[in-house]
PDB file of N, CA and C in Angstrom:
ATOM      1  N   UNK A   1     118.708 120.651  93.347  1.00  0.00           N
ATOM      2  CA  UNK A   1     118.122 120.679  94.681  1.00  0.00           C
ATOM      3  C   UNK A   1     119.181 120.326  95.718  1.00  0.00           C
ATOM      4  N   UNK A   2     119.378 121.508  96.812  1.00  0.00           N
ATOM      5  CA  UNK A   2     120.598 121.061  97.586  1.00  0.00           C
ATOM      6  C   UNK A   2     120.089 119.718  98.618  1.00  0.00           C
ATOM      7  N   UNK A   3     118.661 120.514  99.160  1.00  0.00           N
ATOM      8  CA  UNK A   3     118.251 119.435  99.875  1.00  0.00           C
ATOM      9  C   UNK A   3     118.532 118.176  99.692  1.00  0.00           C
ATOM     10  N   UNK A   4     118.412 117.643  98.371  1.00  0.00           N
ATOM     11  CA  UNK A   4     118.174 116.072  97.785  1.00  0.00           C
ATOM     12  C   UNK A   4     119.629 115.821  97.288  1.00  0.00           C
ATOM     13  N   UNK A   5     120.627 116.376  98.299  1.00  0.00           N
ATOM     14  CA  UNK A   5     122.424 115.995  97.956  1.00  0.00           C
ATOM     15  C   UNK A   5     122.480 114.850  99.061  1.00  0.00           C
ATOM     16  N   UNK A   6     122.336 113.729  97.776  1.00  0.00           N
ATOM     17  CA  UNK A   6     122.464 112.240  99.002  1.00  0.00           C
ATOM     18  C   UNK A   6     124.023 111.950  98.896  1.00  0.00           C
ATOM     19  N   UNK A   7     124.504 111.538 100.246  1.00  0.00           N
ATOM     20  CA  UNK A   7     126.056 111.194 100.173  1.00  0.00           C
ATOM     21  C   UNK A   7     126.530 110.089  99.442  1.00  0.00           C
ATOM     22  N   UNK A   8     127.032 110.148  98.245  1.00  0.00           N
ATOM     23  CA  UNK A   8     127.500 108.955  97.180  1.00  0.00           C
ATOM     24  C   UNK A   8     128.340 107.960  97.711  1.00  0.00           C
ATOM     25  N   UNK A   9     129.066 108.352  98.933  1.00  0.00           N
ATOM     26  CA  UNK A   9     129.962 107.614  99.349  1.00  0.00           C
ATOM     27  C   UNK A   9     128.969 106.921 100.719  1.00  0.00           C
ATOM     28  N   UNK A  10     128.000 106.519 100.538  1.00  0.00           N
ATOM     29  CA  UNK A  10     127.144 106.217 101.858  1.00  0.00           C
ATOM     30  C   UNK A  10     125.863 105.795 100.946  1.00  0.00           C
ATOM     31  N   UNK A  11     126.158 104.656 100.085  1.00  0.00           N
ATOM     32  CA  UNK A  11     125.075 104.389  99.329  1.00  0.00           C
ATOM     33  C   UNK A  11     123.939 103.499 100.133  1.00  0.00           C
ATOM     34  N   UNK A  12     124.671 102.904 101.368  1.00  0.00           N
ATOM     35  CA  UNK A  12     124.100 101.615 102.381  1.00  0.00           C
ATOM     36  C   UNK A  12     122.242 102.672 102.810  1.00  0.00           C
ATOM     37  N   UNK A  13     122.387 103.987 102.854  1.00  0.00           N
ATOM     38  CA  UNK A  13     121.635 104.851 103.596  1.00  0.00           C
ATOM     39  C   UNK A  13     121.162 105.382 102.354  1.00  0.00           C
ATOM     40  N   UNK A  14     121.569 105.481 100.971  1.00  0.00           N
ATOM     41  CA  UNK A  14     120.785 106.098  99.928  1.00  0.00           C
ATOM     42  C   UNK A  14     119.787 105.036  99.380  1.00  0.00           C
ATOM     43  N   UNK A  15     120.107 103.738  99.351  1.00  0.00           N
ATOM     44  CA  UNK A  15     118.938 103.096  98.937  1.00  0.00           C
ATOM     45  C   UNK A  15     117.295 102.675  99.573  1.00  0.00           C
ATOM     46  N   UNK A  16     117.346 102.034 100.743  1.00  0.00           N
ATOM     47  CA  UNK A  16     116.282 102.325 101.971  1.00  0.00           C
ATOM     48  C   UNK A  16     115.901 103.393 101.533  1.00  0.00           C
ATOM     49  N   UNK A  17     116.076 104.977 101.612  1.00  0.00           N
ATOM     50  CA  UNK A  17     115.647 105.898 101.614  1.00  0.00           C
ATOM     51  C   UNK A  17     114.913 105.893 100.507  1.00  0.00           C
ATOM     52  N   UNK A  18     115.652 105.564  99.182  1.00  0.00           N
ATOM     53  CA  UNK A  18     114.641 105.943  97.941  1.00  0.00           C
ATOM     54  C   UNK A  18     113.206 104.633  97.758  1.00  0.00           C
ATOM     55  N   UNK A  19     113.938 103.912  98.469  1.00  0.00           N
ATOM     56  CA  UNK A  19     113.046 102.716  98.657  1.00  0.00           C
ATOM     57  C   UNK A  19     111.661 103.564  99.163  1.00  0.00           C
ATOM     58  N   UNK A  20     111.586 104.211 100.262  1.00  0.00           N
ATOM     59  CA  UNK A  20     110.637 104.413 101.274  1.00  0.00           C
ATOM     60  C   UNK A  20     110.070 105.348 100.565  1.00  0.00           C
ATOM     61  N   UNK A  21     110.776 106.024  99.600  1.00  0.00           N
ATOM     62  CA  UNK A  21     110.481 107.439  98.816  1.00  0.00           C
ATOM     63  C   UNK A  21     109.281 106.985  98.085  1.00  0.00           C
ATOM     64  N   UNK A  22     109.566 105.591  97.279  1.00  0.00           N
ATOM     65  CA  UNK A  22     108.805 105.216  96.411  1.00  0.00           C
ATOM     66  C   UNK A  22     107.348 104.565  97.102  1.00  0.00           C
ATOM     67  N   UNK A  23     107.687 103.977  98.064  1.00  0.00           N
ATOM     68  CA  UNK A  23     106.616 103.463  98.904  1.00  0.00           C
ATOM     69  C   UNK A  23     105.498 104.610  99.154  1.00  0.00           C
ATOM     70  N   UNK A  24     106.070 105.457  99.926  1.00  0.00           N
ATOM     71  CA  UNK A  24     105.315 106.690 100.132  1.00  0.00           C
ATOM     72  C   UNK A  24     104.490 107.051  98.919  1.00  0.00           C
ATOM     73  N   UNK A  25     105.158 107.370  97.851  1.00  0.00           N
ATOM     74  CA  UNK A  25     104.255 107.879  96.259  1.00  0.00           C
ATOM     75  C   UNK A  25     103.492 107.172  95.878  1.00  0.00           C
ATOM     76  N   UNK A  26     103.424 105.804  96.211  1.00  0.00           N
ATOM     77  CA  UNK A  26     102.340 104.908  96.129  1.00  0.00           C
ATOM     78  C   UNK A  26     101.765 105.053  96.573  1.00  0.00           C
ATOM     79  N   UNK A  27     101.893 105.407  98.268  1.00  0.00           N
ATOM     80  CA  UNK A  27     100.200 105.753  99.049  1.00  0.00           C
ATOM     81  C   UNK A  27      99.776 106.589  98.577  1.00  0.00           C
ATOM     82  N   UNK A  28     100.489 108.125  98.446  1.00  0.00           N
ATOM     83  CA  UNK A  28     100.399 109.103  98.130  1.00  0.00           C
ATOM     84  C   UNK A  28      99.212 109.337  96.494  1.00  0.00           C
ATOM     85  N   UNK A  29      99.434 108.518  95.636  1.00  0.00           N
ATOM     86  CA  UNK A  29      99.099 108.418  94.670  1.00  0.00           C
ATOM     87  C   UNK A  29      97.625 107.854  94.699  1.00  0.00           C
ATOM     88  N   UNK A  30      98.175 106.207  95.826  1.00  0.00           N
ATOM     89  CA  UNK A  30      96.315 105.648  95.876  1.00  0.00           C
ATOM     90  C   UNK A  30      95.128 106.752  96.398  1.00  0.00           C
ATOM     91  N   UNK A  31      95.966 108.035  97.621  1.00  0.00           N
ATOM     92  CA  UNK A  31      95.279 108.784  97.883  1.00  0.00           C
ATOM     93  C   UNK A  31      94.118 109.425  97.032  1.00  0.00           C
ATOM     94  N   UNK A  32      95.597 109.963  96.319  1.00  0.00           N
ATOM     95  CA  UNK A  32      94.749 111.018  95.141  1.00  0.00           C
ATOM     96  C   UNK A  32      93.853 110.506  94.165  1.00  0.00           C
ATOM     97  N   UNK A  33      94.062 109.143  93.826  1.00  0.00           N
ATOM     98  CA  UNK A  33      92.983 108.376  93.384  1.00  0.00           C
ATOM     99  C   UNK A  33      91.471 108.372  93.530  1.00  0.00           C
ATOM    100  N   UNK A  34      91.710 108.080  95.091  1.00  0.00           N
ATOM    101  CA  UNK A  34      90.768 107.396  95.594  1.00  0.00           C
ATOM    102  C   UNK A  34      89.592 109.715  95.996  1.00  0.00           C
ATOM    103  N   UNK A  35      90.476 110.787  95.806  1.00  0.00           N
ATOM    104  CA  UNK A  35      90.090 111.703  95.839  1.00  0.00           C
ATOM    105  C   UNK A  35      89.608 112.494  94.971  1.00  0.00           C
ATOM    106  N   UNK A  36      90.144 112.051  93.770  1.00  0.00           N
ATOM    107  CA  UNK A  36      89.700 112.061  92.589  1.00  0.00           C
ATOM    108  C   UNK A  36      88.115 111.628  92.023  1.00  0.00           C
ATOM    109  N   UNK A  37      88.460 110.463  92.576  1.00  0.00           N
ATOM    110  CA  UNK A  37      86.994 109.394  92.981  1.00  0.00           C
ATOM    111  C   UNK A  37      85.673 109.765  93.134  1.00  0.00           C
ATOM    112  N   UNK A  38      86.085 110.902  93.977  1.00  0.00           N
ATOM    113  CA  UNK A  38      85.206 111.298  95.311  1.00  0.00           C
ATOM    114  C   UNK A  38      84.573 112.597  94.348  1.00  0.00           C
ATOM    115  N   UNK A  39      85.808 113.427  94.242  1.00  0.00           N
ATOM    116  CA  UNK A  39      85.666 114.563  93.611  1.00  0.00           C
ATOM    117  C   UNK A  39      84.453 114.456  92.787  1.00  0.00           C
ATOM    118  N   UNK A  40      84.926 113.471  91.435  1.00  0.00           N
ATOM    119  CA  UNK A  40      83.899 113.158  90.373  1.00  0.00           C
ATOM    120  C   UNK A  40      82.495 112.712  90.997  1.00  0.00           C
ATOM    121  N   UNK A  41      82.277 112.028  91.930  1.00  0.00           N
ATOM    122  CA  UNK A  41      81.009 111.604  92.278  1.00  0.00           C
ATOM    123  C   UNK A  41      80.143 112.453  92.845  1.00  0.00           C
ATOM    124  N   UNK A  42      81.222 113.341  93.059  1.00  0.00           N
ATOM    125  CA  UNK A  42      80.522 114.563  93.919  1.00  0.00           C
ATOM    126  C   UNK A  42      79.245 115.337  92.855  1.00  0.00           C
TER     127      UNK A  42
END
């Protein structure tokens, strides 16, 4: 993936980022959970 070419020499800016990456997939995830949820009750 070219997009996801993080600069190796600029690690100060690659970590935060994956940090936030992971944060995000967590909401992202409680989302689908909680839609899942829904789905089934439906």
């Amino acid at each position: 993936h070219k997009s996801y070419s993080f600069h190796p020499h600029q690690p100060g800016i690659d970590a935060p980022q994956r940090a936030n990456h992971q944060e995000s997939f967590k909401k992202l995830n409680k989302i689908y959970q909680i839609i899942k949820i829904i789905l089934d009750y439906i």
